[in-house]
PDB file of N, CA and C in Angstrom:
ATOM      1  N   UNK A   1      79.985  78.219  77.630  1.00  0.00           N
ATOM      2  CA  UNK A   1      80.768  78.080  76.434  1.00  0.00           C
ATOM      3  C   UNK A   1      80.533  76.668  75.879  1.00  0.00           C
ATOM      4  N   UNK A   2      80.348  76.249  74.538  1.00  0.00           N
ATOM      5  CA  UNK A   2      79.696  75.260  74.014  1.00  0.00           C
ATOM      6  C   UNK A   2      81.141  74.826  73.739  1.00  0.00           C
ATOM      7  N   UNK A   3      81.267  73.267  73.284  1.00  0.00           N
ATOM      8  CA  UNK A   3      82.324  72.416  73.363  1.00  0.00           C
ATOM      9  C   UNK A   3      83.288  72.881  72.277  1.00  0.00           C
ATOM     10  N   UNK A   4      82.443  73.304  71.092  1.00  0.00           N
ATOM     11  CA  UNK A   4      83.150  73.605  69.791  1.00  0.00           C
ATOM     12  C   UNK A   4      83.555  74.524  70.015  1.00  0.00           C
ATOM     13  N   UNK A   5      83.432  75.799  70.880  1.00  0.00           N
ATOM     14  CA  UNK A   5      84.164  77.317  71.026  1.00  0.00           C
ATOM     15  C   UNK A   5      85.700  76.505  71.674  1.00  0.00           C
ATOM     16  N   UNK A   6      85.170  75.717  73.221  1.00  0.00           N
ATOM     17  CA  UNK A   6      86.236  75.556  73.792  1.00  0.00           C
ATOM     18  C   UNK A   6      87.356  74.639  73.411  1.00  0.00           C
ATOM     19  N   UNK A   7      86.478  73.751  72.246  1.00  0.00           N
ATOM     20  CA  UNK A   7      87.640  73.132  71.398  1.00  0.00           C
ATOM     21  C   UNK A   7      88.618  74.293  70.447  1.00  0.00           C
ATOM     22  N   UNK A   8      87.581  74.787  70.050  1.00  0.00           N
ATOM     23  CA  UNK A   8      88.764  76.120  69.040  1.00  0.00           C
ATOM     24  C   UNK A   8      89.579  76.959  69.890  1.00  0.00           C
ATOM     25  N   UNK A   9      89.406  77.549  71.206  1.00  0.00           N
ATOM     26  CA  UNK A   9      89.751  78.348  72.095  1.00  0.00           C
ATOM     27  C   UNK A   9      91.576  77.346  72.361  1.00  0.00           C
ATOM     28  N   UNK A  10      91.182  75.980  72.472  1.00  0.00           N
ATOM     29  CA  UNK A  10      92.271  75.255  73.394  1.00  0.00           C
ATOM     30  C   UNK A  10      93.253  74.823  72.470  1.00  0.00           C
ATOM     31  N   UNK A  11      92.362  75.158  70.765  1.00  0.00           N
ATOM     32  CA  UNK A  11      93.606  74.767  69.465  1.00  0.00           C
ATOM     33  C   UNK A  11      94.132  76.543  69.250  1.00  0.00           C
ATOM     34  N   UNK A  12      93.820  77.133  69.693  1.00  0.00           N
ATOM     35  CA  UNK A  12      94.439  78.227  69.332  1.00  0.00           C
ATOM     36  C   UNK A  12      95.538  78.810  70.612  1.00  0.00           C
ATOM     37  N   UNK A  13      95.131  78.104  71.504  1.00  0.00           N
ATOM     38  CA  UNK A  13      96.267  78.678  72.943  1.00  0.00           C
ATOM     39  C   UNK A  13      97.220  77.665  72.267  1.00  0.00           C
ATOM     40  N   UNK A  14      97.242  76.634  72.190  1.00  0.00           N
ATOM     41  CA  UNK A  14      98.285  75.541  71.986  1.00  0.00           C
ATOM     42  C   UNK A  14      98.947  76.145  70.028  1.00  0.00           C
ATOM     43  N   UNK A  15      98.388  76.328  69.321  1.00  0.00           N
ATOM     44  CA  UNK A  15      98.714  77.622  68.285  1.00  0.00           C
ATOM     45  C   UNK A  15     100.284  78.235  68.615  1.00  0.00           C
ATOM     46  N   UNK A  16      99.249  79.247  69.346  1.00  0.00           N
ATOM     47  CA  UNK A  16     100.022  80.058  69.516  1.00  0.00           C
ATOM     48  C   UNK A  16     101.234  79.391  70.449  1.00  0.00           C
ATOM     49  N   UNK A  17     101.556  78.606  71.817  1.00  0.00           N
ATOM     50  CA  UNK A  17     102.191  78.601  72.304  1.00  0.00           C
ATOM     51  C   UNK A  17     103.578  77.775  71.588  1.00  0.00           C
ATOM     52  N   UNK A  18     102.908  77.107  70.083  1.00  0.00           N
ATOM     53  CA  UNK A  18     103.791  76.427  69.649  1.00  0.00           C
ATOM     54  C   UNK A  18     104.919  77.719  68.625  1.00  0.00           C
ATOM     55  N   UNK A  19     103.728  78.565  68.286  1.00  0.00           N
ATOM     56  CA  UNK A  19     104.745  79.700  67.329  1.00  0.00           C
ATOM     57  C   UNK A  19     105.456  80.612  68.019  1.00  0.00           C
ATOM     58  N   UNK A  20     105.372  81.185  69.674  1.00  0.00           N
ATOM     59  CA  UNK A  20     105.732  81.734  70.561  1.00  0.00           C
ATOM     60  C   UNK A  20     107.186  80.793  70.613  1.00  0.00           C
ATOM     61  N   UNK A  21     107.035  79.474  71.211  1.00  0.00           N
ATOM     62  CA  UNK A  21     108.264  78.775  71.178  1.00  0.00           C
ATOM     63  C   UNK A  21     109.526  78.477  69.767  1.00  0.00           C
ATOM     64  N   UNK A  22     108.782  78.296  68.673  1.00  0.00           N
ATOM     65  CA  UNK A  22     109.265  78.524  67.440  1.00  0.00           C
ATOM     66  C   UNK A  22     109.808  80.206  67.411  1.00  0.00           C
ATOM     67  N   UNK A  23     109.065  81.433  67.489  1.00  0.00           N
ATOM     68  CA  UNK A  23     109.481  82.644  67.607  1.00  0.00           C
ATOM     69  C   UNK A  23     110.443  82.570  68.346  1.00  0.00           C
ATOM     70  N   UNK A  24     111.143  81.836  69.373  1.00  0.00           N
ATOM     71  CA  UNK A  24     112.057  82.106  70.174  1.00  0.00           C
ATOM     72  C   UNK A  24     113.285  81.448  69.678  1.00  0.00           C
ATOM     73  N   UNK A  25     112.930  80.704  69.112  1.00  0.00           N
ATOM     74  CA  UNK A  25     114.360  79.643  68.257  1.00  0.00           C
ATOM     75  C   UNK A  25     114.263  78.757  69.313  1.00  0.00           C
ATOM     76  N   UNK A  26     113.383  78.085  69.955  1.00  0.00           N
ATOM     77  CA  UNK A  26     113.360  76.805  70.752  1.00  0.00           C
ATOM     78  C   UNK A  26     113.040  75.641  70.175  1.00  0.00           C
ATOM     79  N   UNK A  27     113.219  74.105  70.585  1.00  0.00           N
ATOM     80  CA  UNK A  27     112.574  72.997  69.892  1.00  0.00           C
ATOM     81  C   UNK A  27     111.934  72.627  71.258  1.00  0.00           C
ATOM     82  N   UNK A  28     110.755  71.840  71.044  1.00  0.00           N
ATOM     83  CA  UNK A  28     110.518  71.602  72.185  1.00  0.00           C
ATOM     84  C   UNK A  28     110.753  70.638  73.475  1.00  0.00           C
ATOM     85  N   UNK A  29     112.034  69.947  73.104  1.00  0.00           N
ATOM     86  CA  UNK A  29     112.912  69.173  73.844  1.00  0.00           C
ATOM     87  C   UNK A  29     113.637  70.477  74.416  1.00  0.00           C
ATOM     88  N   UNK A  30     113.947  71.230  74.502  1.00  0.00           N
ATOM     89  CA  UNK A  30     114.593  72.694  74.938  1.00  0.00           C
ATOM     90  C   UNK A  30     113.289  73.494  76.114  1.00  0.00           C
ATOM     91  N   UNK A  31     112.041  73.280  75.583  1.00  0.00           N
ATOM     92  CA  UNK A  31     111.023  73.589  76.661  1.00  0.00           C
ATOM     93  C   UNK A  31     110.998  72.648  77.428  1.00  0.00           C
ATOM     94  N   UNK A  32     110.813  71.088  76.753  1.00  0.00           N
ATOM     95  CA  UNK A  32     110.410  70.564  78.043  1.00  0.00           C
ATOM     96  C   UNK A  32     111.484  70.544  79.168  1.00  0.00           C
ATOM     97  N   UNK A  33     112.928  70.647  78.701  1.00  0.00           N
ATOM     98  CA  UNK A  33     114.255  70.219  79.834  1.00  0.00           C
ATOM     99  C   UNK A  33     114.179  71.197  80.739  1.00  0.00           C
ATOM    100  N   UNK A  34     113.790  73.215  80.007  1.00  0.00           N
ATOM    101  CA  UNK A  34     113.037  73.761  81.136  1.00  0.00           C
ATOM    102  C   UNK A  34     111.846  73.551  82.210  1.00  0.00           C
ATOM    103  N   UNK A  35     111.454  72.858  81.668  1.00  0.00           N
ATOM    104  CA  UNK A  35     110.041  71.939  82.458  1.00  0.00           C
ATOM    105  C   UNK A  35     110.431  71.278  83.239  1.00  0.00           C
ATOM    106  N   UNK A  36     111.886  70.185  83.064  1.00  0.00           N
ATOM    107  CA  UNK A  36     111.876  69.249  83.918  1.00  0.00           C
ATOM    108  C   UNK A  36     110.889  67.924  83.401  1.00  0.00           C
ATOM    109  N   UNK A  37     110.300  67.610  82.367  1.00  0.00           N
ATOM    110  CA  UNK A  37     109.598  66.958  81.674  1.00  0.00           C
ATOM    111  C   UNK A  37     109.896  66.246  80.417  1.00  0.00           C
ATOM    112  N   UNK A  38     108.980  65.162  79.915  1.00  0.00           N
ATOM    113  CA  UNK A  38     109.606  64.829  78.977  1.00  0.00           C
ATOM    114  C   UNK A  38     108.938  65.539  77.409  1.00  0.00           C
ATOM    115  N   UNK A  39     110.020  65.801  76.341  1.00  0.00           N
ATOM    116  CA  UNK A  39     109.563  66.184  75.196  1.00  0.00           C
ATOM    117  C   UNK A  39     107.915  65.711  74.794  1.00  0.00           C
ATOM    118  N   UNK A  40     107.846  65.051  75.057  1.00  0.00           N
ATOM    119  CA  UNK A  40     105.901  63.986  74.640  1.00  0.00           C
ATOM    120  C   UNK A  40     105.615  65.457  75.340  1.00  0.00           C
ATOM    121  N   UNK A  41     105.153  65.483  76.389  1.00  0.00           N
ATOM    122  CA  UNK A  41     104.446  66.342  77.134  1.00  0.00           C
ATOM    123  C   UNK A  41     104.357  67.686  76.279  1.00  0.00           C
ATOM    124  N   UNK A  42     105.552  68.422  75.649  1.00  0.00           N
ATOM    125  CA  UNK A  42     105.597  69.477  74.823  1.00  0.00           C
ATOM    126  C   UNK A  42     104.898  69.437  73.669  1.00  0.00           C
ATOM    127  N   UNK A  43     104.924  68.710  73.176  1.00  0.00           N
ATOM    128  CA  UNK A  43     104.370  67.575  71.770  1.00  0.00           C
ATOM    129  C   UNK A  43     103.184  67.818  71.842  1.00  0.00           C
ATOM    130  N   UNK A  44     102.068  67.158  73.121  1.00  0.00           N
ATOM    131  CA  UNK A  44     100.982  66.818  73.326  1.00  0.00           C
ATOM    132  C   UNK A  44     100.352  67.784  73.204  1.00  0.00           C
ATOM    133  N   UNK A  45     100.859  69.188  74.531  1.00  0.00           N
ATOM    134  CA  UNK A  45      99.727  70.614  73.871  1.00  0.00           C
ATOM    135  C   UNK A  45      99.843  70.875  73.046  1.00  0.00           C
ATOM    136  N   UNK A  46     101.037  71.163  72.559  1.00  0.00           N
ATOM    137  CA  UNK A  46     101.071  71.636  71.126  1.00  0.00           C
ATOM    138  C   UNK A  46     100.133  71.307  70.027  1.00  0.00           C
ATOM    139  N   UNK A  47     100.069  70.134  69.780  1.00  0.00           N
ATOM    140  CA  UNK A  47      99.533  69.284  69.183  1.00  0.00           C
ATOM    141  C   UNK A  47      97.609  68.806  69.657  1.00  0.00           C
ATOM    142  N   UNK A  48      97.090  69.124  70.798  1.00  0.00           N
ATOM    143  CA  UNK A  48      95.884  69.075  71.695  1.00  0.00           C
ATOM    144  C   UNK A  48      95.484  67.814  71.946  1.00  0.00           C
ATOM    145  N   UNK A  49      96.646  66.617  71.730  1.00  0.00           N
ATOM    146  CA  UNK A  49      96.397  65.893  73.033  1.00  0.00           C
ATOM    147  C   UNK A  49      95.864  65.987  74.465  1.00  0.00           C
ATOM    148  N   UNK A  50      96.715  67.099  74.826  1.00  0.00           N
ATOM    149  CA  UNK A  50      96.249  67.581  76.027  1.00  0.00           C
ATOM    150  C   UNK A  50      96.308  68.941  76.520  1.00  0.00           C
ATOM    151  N   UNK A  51      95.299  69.192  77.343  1.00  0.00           N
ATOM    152  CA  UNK A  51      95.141  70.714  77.849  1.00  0.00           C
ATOM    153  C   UNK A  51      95.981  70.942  78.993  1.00  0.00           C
ATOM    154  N   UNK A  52      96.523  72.258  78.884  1.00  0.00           N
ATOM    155  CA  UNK A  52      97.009  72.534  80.228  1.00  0.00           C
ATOM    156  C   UNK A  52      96.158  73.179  81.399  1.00  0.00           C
ATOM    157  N   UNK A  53      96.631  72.598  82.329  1.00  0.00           N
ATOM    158  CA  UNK A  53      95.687  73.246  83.567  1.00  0.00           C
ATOM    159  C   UNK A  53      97.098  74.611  84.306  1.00  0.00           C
ATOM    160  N   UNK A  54      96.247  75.471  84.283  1.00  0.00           N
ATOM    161  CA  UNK A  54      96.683  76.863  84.675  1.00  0.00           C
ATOM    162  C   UNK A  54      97.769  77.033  85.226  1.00  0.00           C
ATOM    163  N   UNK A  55      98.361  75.709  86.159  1.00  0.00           N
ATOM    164  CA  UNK A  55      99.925  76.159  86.848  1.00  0.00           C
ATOM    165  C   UNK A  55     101.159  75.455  85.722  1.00  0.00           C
ATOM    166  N   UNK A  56     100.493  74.757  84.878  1.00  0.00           N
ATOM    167  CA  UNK A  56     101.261  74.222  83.715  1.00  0.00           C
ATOM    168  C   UNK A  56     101.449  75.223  82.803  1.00  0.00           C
ATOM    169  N   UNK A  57     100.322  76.006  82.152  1.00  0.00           N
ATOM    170  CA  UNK A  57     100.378  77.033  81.587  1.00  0.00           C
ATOM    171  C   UNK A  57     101.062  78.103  81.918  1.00  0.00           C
ATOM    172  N   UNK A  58     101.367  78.586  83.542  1.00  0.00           N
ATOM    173  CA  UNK A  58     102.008  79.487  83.880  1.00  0.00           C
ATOM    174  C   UNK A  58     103.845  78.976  83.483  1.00  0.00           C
ATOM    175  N   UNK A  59     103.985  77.796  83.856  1.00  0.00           N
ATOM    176  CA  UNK A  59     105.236  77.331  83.712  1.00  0.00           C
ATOM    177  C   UNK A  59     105.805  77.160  82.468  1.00  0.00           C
ATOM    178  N   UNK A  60     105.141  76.860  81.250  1.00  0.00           N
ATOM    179  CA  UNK A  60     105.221  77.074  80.066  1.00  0.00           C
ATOM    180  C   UNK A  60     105.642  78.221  79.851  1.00  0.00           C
ATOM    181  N   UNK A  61     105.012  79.624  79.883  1.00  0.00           N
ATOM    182  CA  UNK A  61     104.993  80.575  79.381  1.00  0.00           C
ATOM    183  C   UNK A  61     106.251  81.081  80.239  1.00  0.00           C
ATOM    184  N   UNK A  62     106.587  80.544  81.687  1.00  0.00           N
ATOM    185  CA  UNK A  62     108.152  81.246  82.423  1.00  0.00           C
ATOM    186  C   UNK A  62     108.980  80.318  81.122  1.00  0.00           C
ATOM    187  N   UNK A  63     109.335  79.571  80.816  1.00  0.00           N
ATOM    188  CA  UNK A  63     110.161  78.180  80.049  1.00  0.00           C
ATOM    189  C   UNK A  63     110.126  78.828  78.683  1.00  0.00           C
ATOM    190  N   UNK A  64     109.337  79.768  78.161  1.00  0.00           N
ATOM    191  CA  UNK A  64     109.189  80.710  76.787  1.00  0.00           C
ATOM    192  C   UNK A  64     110.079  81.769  77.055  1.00  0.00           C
ATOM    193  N   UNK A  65     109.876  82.530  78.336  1.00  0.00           N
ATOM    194  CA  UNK A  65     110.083  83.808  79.204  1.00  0.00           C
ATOM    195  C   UNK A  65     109.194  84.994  78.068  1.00  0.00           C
ATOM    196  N   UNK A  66     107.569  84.576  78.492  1.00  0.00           N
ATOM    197  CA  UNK A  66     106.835  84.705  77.744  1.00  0.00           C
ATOM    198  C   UNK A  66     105.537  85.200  79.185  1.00  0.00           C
ATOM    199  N   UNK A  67     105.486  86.433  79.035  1.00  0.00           N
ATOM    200  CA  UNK A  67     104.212  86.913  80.336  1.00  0.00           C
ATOM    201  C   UNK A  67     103.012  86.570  79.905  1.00  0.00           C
ATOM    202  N   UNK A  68     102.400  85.832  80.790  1.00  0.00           N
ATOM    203  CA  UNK A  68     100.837  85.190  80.368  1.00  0.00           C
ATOM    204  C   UNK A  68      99.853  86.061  80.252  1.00  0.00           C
ATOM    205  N   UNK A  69     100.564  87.778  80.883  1.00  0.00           N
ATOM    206  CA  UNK A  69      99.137  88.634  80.007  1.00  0.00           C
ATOM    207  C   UNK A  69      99.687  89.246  78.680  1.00  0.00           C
ATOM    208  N   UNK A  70     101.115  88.983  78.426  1.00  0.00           N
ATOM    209  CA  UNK A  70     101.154  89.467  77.244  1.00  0.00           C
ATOM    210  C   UNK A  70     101.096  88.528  76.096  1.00  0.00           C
ATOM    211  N   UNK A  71     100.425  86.997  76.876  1.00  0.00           N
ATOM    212  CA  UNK A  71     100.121  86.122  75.958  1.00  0.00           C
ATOM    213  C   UNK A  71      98.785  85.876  75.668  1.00  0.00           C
ATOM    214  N   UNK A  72      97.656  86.404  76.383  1.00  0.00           N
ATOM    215  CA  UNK A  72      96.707  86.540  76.499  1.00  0.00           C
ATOM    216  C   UNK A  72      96.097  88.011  75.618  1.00  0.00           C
ATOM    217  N   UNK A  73      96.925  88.826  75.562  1.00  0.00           N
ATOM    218  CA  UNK A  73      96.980  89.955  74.919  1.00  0.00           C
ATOM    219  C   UNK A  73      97.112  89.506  73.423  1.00  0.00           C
ATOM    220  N   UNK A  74      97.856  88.795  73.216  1.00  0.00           N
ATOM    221  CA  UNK A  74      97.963  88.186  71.702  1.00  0.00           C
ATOM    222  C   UNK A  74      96.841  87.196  70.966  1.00  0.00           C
ATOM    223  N   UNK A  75      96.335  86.290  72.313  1.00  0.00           N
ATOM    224  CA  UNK A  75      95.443  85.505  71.757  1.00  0.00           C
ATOM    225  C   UNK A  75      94.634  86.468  71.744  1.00  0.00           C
ATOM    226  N   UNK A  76      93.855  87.412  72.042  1.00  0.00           N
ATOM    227  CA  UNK A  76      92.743  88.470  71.778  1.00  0.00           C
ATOM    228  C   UNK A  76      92.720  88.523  70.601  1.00  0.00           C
ATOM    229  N   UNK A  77      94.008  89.486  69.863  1.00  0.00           N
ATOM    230  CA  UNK A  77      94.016  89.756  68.778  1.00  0.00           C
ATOM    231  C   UNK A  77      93.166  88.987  67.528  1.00  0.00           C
ATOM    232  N   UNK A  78      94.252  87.599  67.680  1.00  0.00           N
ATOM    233  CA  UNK A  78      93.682  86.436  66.957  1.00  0.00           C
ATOM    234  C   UNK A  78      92.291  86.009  67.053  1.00  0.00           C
TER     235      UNK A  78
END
């Protein structure tokens, strides 16, 4: 996978995970306190500061109460 797919791939998970959290009526000071983290951190993927690595991503999507194949099911679509 060439850099530019996986750059578009990592703005569209962070996309979506920001309208998933918005769809829920959350802010993301409300995700991160489920996190145990600070708001920046929510900010950052959202935004693609930074990527999540897979057990972050899983914890995100429990903190949504959001199943990671039915979030994966959505990014397809898109």
């Amino acid at each position: 996978m060439s850099k530019s797919t996986t750059f578009s791939l990592n703005q569209r998970i962070a996309q979506l995970l920001a309208a998933e959290r918005k769809r829920r009526g959350l802010t993301q000071a409300n995700v991160a306190a489920k996190l145990k983290k600070p708001q920046s951190f929510v900010s950052k993927y959202e935004n693609g500061q930074r990527q999540l690595a897979l057990a972050d991503f899983i914890e995100v999507c429990g903190a949504l109460t959001l199943k990671p194949a039915d979030f994966f099911k959505e990014l397809d679509k898109r």
